[in-house]
N, C-alpha and C. Protein backbone atom coordinates (compact mmCIF):
# COMPACT_ATOMS: atom_id res chain seq x y z
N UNK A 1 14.68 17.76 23.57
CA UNK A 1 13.51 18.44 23.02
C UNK A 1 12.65 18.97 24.16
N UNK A 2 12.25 20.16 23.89
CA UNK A 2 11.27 20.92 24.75
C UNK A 2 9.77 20.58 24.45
N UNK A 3 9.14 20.25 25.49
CA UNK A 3 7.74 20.39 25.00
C UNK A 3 7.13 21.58 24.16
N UNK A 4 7.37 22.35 24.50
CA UNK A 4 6.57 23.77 23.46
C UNK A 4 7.01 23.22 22.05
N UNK A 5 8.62 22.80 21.80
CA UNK A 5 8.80 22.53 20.38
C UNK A 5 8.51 21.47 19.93
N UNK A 6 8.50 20.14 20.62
CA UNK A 6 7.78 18.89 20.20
C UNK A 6 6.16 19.50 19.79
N UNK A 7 5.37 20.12 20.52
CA UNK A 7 4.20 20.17 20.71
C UNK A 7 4.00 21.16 18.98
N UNK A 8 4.92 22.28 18.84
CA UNK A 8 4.70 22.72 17.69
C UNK A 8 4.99 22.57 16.39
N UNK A 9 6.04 21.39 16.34
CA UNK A 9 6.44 20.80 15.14
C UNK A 9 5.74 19.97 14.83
N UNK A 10 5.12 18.50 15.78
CA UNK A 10 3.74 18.09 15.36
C UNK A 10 2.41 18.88 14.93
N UNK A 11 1.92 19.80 15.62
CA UNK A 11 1.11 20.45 14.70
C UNK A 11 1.42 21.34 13.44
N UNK A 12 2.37 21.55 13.31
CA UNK A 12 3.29 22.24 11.89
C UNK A 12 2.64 20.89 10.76
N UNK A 13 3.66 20.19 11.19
CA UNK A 13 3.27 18.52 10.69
C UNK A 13 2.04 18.42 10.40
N UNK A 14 1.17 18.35 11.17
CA UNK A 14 -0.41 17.75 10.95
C UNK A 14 -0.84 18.78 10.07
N UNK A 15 -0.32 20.30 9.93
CA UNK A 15 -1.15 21.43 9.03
C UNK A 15 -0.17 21.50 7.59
N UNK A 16 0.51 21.19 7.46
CA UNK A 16 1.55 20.96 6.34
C UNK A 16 0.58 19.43 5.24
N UNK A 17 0.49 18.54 6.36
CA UNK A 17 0.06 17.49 5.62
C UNK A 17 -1.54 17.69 5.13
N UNK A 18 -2.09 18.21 6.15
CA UNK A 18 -3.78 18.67 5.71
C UNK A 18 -3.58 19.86 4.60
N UNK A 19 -2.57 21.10 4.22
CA UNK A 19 -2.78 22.41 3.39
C UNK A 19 -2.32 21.62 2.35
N UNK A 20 -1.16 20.63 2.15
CA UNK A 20 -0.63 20.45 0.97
C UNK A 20 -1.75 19.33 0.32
N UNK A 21 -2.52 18.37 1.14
CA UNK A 21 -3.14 17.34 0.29
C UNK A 21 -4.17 18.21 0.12
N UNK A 22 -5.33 19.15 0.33
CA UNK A 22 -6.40 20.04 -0.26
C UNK A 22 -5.71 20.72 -1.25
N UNK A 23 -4.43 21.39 -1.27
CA UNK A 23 -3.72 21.87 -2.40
C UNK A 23 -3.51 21.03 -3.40
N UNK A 24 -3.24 19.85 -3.09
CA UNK A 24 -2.98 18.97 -4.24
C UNK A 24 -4.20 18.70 -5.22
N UNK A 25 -5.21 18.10 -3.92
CA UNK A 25 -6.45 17.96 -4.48
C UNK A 25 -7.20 18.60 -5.61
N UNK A 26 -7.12 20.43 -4.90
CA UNK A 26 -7.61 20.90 -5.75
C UNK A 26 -7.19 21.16 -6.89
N UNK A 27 -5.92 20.75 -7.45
CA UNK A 27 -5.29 20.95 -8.62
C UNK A 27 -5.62 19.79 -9.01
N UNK A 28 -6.54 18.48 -8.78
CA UNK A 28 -7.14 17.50 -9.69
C UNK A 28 -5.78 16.58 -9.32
N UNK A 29 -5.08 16.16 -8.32
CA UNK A 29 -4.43 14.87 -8.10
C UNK A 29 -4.69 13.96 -7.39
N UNK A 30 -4.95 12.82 -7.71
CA UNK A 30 -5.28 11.89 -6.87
C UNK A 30 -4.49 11.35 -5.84
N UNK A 31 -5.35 10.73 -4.75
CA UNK A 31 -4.83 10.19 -3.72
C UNK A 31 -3.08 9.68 -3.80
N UNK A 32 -3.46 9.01 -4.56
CA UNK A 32 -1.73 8.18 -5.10
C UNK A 32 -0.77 8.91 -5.43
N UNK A 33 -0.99 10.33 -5.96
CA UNK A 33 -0.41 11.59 -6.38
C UNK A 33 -0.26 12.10 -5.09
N UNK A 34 -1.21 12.20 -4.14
CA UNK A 34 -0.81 13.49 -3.11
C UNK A 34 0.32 12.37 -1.91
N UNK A 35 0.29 11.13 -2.08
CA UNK A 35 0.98 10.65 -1.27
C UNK A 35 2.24 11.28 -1.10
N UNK A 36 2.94 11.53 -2.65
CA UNK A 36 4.62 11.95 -2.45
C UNK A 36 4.15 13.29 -2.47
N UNK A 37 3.17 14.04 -2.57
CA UNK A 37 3.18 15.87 -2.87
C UNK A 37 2.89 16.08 -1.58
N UNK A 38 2.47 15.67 -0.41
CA UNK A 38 1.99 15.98 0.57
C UNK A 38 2.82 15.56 1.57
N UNK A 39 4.13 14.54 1.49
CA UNK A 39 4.48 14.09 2.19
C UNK A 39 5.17 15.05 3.19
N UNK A 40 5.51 14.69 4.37
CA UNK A 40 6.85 15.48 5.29
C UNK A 40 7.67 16.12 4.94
N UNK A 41 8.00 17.33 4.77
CA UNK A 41 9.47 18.01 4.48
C UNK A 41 10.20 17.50 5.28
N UNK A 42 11.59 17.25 5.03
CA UNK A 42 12.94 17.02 5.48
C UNK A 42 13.33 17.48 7.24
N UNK A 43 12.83 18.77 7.35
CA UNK A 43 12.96 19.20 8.69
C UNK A 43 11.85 18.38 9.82
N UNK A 44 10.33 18.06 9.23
CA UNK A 44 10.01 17.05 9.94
C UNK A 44 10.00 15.51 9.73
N UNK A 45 10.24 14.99 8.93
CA UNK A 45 10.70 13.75 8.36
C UNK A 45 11.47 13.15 9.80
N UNK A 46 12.78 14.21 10.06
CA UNK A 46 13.97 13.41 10.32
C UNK A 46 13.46 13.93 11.84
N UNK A 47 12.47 14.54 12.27
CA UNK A 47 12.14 14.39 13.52
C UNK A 47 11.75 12.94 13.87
N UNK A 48 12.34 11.85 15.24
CA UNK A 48 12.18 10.42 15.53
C UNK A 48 10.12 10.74 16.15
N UNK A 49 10.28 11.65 16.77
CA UNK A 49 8.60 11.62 17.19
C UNK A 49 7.28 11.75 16.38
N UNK A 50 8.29 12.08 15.22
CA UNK A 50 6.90 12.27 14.41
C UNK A 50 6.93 10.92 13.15
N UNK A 51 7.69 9.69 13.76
CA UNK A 51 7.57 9.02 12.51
C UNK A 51 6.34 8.34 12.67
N UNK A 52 6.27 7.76 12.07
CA UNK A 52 5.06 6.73 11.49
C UNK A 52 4.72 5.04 12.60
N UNK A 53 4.75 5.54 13.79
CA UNK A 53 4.81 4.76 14.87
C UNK A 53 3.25 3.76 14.81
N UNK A 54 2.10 4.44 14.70
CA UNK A 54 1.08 4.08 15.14
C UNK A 54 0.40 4.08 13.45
N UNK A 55 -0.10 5.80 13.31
CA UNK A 55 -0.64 6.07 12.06
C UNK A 55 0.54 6.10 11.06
N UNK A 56 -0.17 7.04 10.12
CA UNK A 56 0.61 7.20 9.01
C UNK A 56 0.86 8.44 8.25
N UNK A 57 1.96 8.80 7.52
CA UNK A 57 1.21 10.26 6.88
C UNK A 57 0.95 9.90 5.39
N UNK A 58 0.71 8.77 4.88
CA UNK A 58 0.51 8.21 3.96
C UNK A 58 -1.29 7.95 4.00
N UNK A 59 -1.31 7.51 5.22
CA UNK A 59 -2.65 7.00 6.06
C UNK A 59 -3.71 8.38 5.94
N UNK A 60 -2.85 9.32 6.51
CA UNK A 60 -3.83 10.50 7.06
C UNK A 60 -3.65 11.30 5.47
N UNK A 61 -3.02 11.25 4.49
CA UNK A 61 -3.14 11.53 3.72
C UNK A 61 -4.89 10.92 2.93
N UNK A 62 -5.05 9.47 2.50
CA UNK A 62 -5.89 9.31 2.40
C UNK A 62 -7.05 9.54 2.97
N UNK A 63 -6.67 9.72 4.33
CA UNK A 63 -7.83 9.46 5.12
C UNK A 63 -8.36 11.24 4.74
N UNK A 64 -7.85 12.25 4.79
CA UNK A 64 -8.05 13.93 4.86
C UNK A 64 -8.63 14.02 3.52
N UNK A 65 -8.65 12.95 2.30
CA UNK A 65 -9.24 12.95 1.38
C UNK A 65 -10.42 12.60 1.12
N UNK A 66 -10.40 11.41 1.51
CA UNK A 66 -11.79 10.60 1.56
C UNK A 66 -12.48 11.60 2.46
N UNK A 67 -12.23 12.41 3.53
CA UNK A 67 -13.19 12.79 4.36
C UNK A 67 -13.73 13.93 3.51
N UNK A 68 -12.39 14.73 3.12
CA UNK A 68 -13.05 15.66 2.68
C UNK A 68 -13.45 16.10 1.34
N UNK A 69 -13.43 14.84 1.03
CA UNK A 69 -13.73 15.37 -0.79
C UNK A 69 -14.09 14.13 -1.25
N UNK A 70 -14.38 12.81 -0.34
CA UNK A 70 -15.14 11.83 -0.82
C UNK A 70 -14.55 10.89 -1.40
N UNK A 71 -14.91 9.45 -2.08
CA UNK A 71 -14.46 8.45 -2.02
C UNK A 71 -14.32 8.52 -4.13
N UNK A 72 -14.75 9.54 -5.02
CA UNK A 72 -14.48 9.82 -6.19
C UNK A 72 -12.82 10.55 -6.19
N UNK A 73 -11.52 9.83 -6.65
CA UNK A 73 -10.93 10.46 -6.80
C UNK A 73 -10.24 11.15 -8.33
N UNK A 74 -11.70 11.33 -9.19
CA UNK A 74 -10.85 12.21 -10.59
C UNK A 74 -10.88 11.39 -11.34
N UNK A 75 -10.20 10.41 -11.44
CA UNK A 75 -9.89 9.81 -12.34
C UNK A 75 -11.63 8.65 -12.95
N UNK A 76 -11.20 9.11 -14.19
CA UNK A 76 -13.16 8.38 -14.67
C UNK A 76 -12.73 7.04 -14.50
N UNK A 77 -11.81 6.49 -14.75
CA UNK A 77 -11.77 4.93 -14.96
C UNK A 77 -12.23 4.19 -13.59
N UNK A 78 -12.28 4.81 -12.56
CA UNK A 78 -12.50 4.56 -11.06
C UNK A 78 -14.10 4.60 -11.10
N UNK A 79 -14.70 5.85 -11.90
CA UNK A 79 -16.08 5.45 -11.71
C UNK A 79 -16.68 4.15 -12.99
N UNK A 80 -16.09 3.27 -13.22
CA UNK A 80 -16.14 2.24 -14.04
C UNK A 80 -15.14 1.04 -13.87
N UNK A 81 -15.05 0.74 -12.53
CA UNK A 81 -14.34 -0.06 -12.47
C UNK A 81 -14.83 -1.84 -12.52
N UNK A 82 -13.88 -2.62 -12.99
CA UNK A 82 -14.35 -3.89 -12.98
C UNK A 82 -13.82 -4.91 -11.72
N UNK A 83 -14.16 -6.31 -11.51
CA UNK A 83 -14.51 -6.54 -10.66
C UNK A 83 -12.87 -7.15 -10.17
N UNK A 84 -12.02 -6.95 -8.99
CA UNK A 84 -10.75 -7.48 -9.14
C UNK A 84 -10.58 -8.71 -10.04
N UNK A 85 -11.54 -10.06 -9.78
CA UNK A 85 -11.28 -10.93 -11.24
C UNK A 85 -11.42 -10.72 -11.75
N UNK A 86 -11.72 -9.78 -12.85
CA UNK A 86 -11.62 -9.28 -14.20
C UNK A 86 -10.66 -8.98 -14.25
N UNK A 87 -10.22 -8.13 -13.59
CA UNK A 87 -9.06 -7.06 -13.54
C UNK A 87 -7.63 -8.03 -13.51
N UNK A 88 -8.11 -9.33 -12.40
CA UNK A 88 -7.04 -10.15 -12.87
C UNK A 88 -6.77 -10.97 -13.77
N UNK A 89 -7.54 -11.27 -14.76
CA UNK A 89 -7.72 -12.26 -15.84
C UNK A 89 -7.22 -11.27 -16.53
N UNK A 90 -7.38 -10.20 -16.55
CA UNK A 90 -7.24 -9.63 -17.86
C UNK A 90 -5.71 -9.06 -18.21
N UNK A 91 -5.03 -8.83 -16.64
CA UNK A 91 -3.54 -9.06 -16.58
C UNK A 91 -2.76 -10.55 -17.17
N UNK A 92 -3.51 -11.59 -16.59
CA UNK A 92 -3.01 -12.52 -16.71
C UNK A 92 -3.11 -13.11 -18.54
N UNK A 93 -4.44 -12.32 -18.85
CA UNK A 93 -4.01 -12.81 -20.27
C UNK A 93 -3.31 -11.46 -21.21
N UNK A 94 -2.97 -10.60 -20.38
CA UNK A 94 -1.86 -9.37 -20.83
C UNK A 94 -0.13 -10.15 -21.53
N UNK A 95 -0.04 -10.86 -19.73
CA UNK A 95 1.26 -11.69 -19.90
C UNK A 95 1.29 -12.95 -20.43
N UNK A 96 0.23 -13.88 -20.68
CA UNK A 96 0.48 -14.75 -21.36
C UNK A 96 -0.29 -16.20 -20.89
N UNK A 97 -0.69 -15.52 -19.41
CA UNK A 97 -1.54 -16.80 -18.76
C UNK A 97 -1.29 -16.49 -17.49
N UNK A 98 -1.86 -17.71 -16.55
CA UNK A 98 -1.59 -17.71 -15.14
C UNK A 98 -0.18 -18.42 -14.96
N UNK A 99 -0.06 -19.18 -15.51
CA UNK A 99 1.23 -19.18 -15.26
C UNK A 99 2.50 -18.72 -15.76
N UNK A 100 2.34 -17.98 -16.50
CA UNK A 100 3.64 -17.00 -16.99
C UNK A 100 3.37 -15.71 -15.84
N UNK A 101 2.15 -15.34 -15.44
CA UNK A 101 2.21 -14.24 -14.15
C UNK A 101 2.63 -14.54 -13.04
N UNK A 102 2.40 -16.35 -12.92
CA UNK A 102 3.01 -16.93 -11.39
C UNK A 102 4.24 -16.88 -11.35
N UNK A 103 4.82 -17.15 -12.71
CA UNK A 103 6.82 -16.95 -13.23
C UNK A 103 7.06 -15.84 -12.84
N UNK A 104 6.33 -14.87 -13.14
CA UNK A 104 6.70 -13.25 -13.05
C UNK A 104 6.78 -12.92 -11.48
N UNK A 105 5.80 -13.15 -11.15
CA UNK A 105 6.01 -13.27 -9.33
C UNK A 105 7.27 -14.18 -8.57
N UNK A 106 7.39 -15.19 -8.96
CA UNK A 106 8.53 -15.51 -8.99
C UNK A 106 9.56 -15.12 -8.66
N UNK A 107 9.75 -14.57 -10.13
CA UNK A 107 10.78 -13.62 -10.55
C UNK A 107 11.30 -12.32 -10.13
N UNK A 108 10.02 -11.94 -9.21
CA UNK A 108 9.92 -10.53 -8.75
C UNK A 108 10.72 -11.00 -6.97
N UNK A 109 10.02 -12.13 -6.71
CA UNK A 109 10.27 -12.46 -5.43
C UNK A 109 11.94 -12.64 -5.17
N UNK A 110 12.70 -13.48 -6.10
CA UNK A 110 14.07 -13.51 -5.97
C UNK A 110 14.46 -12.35 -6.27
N UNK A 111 14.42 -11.60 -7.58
CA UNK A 111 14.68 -10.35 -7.66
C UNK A 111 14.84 -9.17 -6.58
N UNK A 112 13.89 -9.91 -5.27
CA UNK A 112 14.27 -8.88 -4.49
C UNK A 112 12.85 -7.05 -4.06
N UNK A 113 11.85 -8.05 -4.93
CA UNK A 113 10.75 -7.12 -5.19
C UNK A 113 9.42 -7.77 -4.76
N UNK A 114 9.51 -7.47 -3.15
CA UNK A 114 8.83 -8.70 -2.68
C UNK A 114 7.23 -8.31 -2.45
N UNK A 115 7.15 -6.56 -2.93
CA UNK A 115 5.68 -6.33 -2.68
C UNK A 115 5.14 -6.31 -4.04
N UNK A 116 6.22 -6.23 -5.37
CA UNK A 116 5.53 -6.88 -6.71
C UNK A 116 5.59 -7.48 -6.59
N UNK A 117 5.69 -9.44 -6.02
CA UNK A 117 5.71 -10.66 -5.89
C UNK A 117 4.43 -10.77 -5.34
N UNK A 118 3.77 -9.69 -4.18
CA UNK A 118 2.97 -10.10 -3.84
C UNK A 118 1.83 -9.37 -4.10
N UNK A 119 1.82 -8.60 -5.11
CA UNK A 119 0.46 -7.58 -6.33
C UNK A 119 -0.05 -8.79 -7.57
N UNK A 120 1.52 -9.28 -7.68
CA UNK A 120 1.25 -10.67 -8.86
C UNK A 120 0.61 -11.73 -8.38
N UNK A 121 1.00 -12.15 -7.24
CA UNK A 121 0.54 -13.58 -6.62
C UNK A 121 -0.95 -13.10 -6.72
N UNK A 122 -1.37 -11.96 -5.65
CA UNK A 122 -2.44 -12.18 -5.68
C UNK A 122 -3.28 -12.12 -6.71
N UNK A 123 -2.91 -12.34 -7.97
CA UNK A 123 -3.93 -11.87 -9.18
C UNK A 123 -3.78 -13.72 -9.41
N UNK A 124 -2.59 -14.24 -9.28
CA UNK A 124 -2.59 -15.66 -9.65
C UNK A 124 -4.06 -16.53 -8.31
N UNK A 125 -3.53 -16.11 -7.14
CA UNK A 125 -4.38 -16.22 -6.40
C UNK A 125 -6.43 -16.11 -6.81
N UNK A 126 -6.42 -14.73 -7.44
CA UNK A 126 -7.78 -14.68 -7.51
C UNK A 126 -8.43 -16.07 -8.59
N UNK A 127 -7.20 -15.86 -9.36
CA UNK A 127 -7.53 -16.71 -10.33
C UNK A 127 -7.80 -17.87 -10.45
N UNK A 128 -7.10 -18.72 -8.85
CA UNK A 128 -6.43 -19.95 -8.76
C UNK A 128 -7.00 -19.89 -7.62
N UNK A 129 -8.16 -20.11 -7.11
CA UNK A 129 -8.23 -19.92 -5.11
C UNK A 129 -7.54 -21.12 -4.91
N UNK A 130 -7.14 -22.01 -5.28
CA UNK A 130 -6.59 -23.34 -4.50
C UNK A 130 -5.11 -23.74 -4.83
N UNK A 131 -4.43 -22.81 -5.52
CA UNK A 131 -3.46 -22.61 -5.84
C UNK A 131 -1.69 -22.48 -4.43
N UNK A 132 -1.75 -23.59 -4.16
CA UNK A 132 -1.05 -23.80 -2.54
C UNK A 132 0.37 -23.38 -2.91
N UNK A 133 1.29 -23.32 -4.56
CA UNK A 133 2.34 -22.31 -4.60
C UNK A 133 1.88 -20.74 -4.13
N UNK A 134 1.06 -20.47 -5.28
CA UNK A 134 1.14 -19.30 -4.98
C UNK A 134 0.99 -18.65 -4.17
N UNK A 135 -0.41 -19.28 -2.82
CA UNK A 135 -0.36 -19.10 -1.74
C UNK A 135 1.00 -18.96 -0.83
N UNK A 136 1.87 -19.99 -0.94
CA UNK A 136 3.16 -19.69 0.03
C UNK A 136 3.99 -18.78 -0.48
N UNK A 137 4.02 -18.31 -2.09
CA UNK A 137 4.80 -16.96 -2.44
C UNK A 137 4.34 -16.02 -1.94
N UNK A 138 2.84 -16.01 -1.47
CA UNK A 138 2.13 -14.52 -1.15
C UNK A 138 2.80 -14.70 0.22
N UNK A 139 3.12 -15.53 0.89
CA UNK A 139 3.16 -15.57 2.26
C UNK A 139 4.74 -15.20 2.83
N UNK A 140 5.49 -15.81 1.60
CA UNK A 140 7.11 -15.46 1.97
C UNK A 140 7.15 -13.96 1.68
N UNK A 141 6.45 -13.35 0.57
CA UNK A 141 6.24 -12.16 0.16
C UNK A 141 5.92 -11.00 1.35
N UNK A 142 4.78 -11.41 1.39
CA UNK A 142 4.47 -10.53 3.14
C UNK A 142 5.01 -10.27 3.99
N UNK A 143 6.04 -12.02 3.84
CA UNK A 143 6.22 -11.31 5.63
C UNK A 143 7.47 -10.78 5.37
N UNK A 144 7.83 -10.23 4.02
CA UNK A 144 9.55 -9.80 3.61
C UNK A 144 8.99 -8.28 3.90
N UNK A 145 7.70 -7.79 3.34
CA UNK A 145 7.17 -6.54 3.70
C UNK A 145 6.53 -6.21 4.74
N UNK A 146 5.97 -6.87 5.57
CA UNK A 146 5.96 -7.10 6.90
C UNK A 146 7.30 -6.85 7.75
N UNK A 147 8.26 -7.11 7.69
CA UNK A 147 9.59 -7.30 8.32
C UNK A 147 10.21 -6.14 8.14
N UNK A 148 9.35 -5.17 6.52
CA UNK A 148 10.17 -4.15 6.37
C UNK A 148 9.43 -2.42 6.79
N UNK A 149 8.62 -3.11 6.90
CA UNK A 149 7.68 -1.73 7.51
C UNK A 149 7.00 -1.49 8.92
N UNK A 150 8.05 -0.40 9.36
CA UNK A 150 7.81 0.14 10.51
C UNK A 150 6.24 0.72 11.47
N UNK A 151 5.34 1.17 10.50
CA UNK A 151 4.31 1.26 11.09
C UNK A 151 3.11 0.19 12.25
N UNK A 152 3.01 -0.33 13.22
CA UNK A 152 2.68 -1.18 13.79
C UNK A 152 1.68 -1.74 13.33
N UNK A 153 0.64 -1.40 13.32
CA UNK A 153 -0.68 -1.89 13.21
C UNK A 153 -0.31 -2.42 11.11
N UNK A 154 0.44 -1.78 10.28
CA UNK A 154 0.49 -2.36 8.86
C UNK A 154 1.53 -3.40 8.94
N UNK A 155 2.34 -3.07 9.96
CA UNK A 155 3.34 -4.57 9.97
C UNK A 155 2.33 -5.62 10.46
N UNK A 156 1.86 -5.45 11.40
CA UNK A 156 1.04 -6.57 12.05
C UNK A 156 -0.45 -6.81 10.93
N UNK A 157 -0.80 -6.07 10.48
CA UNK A 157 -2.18 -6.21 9.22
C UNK A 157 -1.14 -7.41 8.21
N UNK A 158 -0.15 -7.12 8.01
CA UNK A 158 0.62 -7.59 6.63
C UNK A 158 1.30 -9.37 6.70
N UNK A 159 2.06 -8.92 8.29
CA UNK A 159 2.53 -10.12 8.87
C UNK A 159 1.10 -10.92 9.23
N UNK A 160 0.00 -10.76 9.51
CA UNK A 160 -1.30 -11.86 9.70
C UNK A 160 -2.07 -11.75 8.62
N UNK A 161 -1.68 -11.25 7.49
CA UNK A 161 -2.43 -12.33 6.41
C UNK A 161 -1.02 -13.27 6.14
N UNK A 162 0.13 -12.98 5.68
CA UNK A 162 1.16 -13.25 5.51
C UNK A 162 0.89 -15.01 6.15
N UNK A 163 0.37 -14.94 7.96
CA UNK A 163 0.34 -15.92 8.49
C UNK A 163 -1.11 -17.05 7.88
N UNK A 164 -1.64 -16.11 7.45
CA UNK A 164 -3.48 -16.60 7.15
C UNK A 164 -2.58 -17.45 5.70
N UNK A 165 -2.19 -16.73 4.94
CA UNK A 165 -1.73 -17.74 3.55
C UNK A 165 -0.99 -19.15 3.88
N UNK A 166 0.30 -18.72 4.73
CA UNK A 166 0.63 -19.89 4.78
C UNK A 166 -0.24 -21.15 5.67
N UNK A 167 -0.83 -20.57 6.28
CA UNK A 167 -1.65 -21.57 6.76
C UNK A 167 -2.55 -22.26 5.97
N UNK A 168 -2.98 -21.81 5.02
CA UNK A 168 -4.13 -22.43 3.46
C UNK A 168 -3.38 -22.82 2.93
N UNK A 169 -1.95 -22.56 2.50
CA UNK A 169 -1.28 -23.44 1.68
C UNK A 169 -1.08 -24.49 2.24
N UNK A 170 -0.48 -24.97 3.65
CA UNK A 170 -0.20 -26.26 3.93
C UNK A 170 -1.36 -26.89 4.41
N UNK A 171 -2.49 -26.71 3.86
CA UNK A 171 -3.57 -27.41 4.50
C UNK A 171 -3.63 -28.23 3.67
């Protein structure tokens, strides 16, 4: 690789990801929406320099949003939101209790679905602060997604709570 073309495929990159998430935006999609509409085309994707080493384009996706169009994204239920324990009680009495959601996490965890193992735990978690299973599912959970994601600073964010749980559970 030549510098002139490294140098212009990253900024291709950085203006691809900033035109398509304001494009998205302004057609009324939210953040979570512009993640896959905004993402990398194929020709820079499979460039190794432009992966996801440090930041993110998942990251700078949000981030080009929030800056530029603020922390409202569209959707009304966001300007009415309740408080995560609510939000988790109210799952948990969706499925049947806290412990039919701790089964489900579980279930998700052998299954092989180790970042739904660990969306569930933590609702068993809010529910349960002293809850020393569920704590070590959140923790085997993490560090399976930890182990699987390349970005540094989110492997290392993921792998040290990962470490923070299991440490409360065996206390």
């Amino acid at each position: 690789n030549n510098a002139l073309d490294v140098l212009t495929n990253y900024r291709d990159a950085i203006q691809h990801v900033y035109d398509k998430t304001i494009e998205g935006a302004s057609n009324y999609m939210t953040p979570d929406e512009l993640v896959e509409y905004a993402a990398l085309p194929a020709k820079f994707a499979k460039l190794d320099y432009l992966g996801d080493y440090y930041g993110s384009v998942e990251g700078t996706i949000r981030d080009i949003y929030a800056q530029d169009l603020g922390w409202f994204d569209g959707d009304v239920l966001n300007l009415h939101r309740e408080s995560p324990l609510k939000q988790s009680q109210r799952i948990a009495d969706l499925v049947g209790g806290v412990g039919v959601l701790f089964g489900k996490a579980q279930k998700a965890l052998k299954g092989g679905d180790a970042l739904g193992a660990a969306q569930l735990a933590q609702h068993v978690i809010r529910l349960q602060p002293e809850n020393k299973e569920a704590m070590r599912l959140m923790a085997d959970a993490l560090f399976i997604v930890g182990k699987d994601t390349f970005n540094a600073p989110m492997r290392n964010m993921t792998i040290s709570t990962a470490n923070r749980y299991k440490r409360l559970a065996d206390e």
